[in-house]
N, C-alpha and C. Protein backbone atom coordinates (compact mmCIF):
# COMPACT_ATOMS: atom_id res chain seq x y z
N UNK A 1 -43.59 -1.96 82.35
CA UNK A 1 -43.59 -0.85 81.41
C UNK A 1 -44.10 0.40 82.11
N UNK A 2 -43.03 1.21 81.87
CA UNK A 2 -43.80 2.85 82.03
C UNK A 2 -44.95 3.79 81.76
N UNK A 3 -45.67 4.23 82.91
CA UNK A 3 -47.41 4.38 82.35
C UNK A 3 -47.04 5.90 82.37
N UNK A 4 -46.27 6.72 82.90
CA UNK A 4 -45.85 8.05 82.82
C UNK A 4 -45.12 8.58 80.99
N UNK A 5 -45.64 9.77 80.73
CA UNK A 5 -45.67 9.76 79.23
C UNK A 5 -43.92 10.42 79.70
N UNK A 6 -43.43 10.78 80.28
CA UNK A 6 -41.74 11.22 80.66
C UNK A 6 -41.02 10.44 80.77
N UNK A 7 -41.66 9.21 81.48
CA UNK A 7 -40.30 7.81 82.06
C UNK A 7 -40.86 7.39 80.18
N UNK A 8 -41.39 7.33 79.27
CA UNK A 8 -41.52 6.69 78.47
C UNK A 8 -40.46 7.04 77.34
N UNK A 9 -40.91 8.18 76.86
CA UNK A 9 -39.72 9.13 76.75
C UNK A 9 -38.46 8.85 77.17
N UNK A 10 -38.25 9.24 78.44
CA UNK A 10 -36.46 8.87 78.79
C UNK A 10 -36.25 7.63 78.56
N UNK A 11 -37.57 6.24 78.73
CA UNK A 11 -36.33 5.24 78.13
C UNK A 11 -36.21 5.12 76.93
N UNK A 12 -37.12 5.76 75.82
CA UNK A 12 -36.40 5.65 74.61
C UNK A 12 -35.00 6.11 74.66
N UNK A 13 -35.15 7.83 74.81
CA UNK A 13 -33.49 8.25 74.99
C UNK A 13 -32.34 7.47 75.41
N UNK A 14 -32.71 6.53 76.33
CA UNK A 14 -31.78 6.21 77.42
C UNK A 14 -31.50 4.76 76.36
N UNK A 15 -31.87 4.03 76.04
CA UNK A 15 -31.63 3.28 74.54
C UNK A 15 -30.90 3.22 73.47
N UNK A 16 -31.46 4.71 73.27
CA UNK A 16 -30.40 5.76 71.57
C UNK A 16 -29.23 5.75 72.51
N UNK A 17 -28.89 6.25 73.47
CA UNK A 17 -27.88 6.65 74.36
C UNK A 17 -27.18 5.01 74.68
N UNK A 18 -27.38 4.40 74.94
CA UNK A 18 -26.57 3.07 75.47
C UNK A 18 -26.59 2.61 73.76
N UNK A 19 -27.46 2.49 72.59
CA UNK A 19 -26.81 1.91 71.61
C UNK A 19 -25.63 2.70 70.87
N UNK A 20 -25.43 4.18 71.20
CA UNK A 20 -24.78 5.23 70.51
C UNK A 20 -23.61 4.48 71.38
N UNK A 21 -23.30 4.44 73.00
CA UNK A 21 -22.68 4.28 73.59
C UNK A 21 -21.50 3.33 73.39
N UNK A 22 -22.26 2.05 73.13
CA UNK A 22 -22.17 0.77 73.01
C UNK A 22 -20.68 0.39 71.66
N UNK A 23 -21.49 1.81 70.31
CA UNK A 23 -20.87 1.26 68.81
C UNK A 23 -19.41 2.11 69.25
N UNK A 24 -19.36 3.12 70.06
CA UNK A 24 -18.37 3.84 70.40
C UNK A 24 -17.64 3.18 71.28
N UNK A 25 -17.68 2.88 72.36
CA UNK A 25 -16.88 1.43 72.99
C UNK A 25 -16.40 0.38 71.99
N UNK A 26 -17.45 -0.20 71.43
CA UNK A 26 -16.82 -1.04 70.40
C UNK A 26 -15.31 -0.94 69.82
N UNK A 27 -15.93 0.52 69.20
CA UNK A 27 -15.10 0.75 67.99
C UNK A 27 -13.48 1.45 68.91
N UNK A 28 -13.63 1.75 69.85
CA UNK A 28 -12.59 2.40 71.35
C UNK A 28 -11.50 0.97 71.12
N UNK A 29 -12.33 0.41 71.75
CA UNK A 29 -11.51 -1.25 71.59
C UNK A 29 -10.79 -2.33 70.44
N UNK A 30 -11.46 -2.02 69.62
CA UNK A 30 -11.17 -2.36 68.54
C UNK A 30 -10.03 -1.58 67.96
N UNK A 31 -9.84 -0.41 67.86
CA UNK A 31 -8.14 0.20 67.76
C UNK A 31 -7.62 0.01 68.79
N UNK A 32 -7.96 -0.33 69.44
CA UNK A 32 -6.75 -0.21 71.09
C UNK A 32 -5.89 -1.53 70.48
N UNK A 33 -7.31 -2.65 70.80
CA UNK A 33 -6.39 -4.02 70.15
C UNK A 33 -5.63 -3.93 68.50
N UNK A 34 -6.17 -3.29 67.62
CA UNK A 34 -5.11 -3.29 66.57
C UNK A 34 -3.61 -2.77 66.85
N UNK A 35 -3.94 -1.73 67.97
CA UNK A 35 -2.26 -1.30 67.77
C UNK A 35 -1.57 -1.87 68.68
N UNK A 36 -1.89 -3.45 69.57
CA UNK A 36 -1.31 -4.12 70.34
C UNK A 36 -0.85 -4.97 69.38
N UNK A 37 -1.75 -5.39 68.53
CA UNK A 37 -1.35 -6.71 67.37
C UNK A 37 -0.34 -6.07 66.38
N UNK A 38 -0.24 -4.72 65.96
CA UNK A 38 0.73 -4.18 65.66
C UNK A 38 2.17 -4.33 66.11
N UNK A 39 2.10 -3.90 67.66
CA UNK A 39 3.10 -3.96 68.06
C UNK A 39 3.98 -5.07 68.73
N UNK A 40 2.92 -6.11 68.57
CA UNK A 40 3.55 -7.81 69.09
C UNK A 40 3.84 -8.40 67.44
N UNK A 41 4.24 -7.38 66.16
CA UNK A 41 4.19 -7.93 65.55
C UNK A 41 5.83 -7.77 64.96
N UNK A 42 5.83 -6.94 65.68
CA UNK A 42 7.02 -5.85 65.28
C UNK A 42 7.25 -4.92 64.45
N UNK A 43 6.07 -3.98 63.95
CA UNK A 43 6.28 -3.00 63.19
C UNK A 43 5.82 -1.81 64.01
N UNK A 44 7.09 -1.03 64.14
CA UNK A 44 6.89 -0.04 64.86
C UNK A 44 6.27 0.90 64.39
N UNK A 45 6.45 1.29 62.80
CA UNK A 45 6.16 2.54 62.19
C UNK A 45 4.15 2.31 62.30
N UNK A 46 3.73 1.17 62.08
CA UNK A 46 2.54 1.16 61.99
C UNK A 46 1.81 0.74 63.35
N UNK A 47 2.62 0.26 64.10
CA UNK A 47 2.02 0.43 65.65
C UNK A 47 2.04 2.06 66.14
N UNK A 48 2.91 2.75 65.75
CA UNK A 48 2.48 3.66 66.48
C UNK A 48 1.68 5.02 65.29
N UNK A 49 1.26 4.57 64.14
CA UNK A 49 0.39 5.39 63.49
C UNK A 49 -0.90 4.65 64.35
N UNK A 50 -1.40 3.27 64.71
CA UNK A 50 -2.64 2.49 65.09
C UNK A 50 -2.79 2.86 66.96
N UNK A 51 -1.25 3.73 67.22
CA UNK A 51 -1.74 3.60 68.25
C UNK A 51 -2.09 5.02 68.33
N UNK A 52 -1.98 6.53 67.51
CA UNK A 52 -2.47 7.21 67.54
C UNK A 52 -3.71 7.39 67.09
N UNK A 53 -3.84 6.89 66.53
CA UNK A 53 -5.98 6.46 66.32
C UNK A 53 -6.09 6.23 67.11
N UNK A 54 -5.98 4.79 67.94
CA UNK A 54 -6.78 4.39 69.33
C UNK A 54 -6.93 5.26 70.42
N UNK A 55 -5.83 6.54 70.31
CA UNK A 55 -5.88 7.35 71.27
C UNK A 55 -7.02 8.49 70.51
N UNK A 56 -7.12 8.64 69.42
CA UNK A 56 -8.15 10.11 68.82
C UNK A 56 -9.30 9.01 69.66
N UNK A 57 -9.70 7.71 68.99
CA UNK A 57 -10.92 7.43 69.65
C UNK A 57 -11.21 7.65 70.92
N UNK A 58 -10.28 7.40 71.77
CA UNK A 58 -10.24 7.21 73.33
C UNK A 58 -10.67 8.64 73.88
N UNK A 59 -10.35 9.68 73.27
CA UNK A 59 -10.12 11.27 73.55
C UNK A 59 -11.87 11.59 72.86
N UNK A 60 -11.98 10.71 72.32
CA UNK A 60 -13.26 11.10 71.17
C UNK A 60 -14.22 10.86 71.94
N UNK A 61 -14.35 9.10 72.87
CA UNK A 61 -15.17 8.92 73.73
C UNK A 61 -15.31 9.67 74.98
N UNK A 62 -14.18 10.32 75.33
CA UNK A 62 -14.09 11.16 76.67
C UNK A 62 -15.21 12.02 76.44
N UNK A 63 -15.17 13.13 75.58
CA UNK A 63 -15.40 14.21 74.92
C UNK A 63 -16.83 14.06 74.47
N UNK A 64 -17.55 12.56 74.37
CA UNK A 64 -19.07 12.48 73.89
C UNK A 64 -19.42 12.10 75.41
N UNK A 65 -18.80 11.60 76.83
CA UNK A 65 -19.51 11.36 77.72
C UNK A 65 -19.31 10.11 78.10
N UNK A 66 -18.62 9.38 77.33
CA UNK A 66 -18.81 8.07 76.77
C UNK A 66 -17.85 6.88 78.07
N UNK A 67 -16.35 8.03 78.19
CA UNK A 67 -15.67 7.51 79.43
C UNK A 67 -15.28 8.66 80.01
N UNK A 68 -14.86 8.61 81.50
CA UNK A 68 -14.34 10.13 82.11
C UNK A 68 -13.50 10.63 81.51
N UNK A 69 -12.92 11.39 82.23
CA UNK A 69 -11.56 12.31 81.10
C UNK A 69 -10.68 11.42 82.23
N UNK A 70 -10.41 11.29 83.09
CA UNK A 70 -9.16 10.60 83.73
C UNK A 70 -9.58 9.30 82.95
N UNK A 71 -9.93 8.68 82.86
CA UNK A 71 -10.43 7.23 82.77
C UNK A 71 -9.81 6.66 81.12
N UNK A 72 -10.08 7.74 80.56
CA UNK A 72 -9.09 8.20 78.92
C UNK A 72 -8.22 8.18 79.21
N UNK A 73 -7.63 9.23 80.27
CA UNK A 73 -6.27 9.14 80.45
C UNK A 73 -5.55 7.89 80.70
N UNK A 74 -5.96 7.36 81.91
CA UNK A 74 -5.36 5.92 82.43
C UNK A 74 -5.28 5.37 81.11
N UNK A 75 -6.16 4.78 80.34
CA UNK A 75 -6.14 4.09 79.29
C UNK A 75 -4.80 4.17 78.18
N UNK A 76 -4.93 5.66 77.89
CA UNK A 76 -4.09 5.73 76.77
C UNK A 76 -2.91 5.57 77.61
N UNK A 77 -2.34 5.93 78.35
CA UNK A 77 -1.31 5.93 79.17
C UNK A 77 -0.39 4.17 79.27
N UNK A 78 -2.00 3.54 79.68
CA UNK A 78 -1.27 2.20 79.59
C UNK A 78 -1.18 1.83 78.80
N UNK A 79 -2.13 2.07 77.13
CA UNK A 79 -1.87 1.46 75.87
C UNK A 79 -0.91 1.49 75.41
N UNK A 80 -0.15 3.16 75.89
CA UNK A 80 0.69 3.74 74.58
C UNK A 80 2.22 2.77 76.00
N UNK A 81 1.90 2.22 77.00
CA UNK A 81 3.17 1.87 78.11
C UNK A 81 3.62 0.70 77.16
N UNK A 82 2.30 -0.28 77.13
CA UNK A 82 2.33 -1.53 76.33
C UNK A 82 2.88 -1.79 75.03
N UNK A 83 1.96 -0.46 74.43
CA UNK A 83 2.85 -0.72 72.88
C UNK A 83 4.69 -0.33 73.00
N UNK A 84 4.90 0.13 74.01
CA UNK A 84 5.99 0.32 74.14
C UNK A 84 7.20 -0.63 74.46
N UNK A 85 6.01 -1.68 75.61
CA UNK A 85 7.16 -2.27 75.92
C UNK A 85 7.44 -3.85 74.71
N UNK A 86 6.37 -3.97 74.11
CA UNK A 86 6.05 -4.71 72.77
C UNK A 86 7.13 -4.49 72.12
N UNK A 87 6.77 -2.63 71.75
CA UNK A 87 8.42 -2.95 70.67
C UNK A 87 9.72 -2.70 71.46
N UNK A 88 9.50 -2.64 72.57
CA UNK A 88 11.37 -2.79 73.07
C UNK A 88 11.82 -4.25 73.15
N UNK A 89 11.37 -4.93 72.82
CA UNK A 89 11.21 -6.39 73.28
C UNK A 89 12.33 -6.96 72.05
């Protein structure tokens, strides 16, 4: 344990920050996979309303710190490749 009253401090922050982190990843993932199960299901109209959420989140986490801005990119890029090739199938 930290005897400095600053490192004590930052690891609270650093806590709030990885649990804030954590529900935002979660929740990143959790639409990503709905609009895969969407689209292995064969409904296009609602795979690609689920896959534009998964992308606001993805853009949402960039934007709090949460993932890089390329790192968003790659992502949505391959989500929106996948849901694609799901429904060409």
């Amino acid at each position: 344990m930290a005897n400095i009253a600053s490192q004590i401090k930052r690891n609270k922050t650093n806590e709030a920050a990885r649990r804030r982190n954590h529900s935002i990843r979660s929740e990143m993932k959790t639409r990503s996979k709905r609009a895969l199960e969407a689209a292995e299901a064969g409904d296009a109209d609602e795979a690609n309303v689920r896959l534009r959420d998964a992308q606001r989140r993805i853009d949402s986490a960039a934007a709090r710190g949460v993932l890089h801005k390329k790192t968003a990119a790659r992502r949505k890029s391959r989500l929106a490749r996948r849901v694609a090739d799901l429904l060409s199938d």
